[in-house]
Protein backbone atom coordinates (compact mmCIF):
# COMPACT_ATOMS: atom_id res chain seq x y z
CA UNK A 1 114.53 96.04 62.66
CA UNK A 2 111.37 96.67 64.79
CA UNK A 3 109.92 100.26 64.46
CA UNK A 4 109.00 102.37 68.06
CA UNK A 5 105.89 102.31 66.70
CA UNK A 6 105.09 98.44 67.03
CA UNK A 7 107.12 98.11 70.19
CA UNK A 8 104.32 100.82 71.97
CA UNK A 9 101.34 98.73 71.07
CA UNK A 10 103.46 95.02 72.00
CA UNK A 11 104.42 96.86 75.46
CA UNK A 12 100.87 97.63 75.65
CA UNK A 13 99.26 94.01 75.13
CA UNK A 14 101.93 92.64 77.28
CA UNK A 15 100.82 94.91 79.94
CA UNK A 16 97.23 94.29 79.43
CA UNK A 17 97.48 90.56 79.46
CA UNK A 18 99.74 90.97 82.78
CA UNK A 19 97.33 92.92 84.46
CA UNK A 20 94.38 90.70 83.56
CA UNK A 21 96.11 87.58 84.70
CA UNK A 22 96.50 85.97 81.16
CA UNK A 23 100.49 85.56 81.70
CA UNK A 24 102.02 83.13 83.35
CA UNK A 25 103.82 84.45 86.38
CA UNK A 26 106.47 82.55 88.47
CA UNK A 27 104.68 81.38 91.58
CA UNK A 28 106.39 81.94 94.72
CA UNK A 29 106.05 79.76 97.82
CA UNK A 30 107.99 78.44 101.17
CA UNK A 31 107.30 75.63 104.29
CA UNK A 32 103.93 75.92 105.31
CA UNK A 33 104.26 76.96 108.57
CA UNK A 34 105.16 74.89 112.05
CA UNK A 35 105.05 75.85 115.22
CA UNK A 36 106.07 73.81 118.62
CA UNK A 37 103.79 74.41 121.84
CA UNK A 38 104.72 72.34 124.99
CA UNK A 39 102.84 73.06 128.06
CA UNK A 40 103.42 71.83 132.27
CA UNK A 41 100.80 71.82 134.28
CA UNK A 42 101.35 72.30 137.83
CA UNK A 43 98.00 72.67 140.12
CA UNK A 44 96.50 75.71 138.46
CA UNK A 45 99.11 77.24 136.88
CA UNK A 46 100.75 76.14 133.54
CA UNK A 47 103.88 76.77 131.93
CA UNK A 48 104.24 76.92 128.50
CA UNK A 49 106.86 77.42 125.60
CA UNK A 50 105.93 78.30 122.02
CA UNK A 51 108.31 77.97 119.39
CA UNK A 52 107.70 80.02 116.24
CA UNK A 53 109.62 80.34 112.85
CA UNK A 54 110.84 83.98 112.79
CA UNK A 55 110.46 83.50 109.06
CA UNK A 56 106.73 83.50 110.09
CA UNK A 57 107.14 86.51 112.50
CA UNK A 58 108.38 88.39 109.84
CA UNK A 59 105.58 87.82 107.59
CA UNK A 60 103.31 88.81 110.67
CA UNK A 61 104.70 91.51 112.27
CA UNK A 62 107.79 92.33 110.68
CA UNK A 63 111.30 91.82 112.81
CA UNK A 64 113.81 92.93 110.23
CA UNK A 65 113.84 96.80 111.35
CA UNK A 66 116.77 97.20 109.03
CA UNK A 67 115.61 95.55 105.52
CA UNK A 68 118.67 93.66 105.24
CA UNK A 69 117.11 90.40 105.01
CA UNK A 70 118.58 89.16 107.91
CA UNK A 71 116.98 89.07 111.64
CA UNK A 72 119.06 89.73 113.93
CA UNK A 73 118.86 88.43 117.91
CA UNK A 74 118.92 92.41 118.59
CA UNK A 75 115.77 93.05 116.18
CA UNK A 76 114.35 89.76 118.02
CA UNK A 77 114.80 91.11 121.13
CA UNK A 78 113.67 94.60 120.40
CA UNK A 79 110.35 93.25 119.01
CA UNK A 80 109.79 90.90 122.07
CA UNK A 81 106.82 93.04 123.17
CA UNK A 82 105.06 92.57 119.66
CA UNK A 83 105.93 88.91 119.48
CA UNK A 84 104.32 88.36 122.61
CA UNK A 85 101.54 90.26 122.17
CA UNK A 86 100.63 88.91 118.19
CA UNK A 87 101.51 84.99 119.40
CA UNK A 88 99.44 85.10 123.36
CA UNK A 89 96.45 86.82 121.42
CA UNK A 90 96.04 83.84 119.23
CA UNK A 91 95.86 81.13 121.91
CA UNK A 92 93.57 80.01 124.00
CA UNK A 93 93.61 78.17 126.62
CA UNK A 94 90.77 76.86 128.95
CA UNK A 95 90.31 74.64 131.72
CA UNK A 96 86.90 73.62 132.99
CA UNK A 97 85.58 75.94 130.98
CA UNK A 98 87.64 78.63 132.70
CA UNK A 99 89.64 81.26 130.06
CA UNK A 100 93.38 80.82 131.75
CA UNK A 101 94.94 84.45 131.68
CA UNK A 102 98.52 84.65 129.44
CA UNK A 103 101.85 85.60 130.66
CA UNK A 104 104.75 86.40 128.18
CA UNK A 105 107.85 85.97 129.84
CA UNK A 106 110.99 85.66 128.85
CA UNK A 107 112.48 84.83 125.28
CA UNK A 108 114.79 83.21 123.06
CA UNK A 109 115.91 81.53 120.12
CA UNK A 110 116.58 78.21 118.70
CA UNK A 111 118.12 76.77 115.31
CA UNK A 112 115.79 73.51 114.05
CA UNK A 113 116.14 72.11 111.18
CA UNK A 114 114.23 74.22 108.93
CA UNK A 115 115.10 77.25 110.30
CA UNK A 116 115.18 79.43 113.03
CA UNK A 117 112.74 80.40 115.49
CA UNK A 118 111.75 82.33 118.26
CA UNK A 119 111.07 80.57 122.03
CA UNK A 120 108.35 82.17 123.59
CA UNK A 121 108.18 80.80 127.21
CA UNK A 122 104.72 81.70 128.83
CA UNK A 123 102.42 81.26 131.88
CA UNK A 124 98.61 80.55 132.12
CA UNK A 125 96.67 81.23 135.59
CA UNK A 126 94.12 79.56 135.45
CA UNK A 127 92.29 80.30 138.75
CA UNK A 128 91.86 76.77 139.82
CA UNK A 129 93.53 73.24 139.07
CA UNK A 130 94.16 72.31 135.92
CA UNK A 131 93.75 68.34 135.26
CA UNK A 132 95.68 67.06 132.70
C-alpha cells in the first residue's frame, strides 16, 4: 500500500520532469499544408482562384465559431471577410515591377482528397498588360 505521503513527492517529480521537458510527450502532427493557386491573365487584369485547406484556416484565423469541431459552410461563409483579408495579404503579385492591387470576390468550397477547402476566387489590376 503506498502512503499519501510518497505519492506528494512522486506527483511532484513527475511534475517537475514534465515541466522541464524530461518526459516523453506524445507528439502531435497533421499534412503539411497545400494550397492550389491558378491564375488567367487577360490584358492587365488577372483572375485568380486560391484554394485553401479550411483545416489551415482554422489554425489561422479560426472558422469554427461554435467549437464543435466541425466547420460548417455557414461559419465559412460568415468568415468570408477574414478569409479574404488573412489569404490576399499574403500574396503578391507583380508585373513589370508593378504591385497588382487584390480583389476578393466571391467564395466557395471544394472536397479534394485530403480534405476540404475553401475557393477563394480573386482579381489583380494590374494597371497595364500583364505578359504571361
Amino acid at each position: 500500500m503506498i502512503r499519501p505521503a510518497v505519492i506528494r513527492p512522486a506527483l511532484f517529480l513527475a511534475a517537475l520532469l514534465a515541466y522541464c521537458g524530461l518526459v516523453a510527450t506524445p507528439a502531435l502532427a497533421h499534412k503539411p499544408s497545400d494550397s492550389y493557386l491558378t491564375f488567367r491573365v487577360a490584358e492587365s487584369t488577372v483572375k485568380g482562384q486560391w484554394d485553401i485547406a479550411l483545416r489551415d484556416l482554422e489554425v489561422a484565423i479560426g472558422l469554427d465559431a461554435n467549437d464543435d469541431g466541425e466547420i460548417t459552410w455557414g461559419e465559412v461563409k460568415a468568415g468570408h471577410a477574414d478569409i479574404a483579408s488573412y489569404a490576399l495579404s499574403r500574396l503578391t503579385l507583380k508585373a513589370d515591377g508593378r504591385s497588382c492591387t487584390l480583389h476578393a470576390g466571391d467564395q466557395q468550397v471544394d472536397a479534394h482528397s485530403d480534405g476540404t477547402y475553401t475557393v477563394l476566387h480573386f482579381t489583380a489590376d494590374c494597371g497595364g498588360d500583364v505578359a504571361v
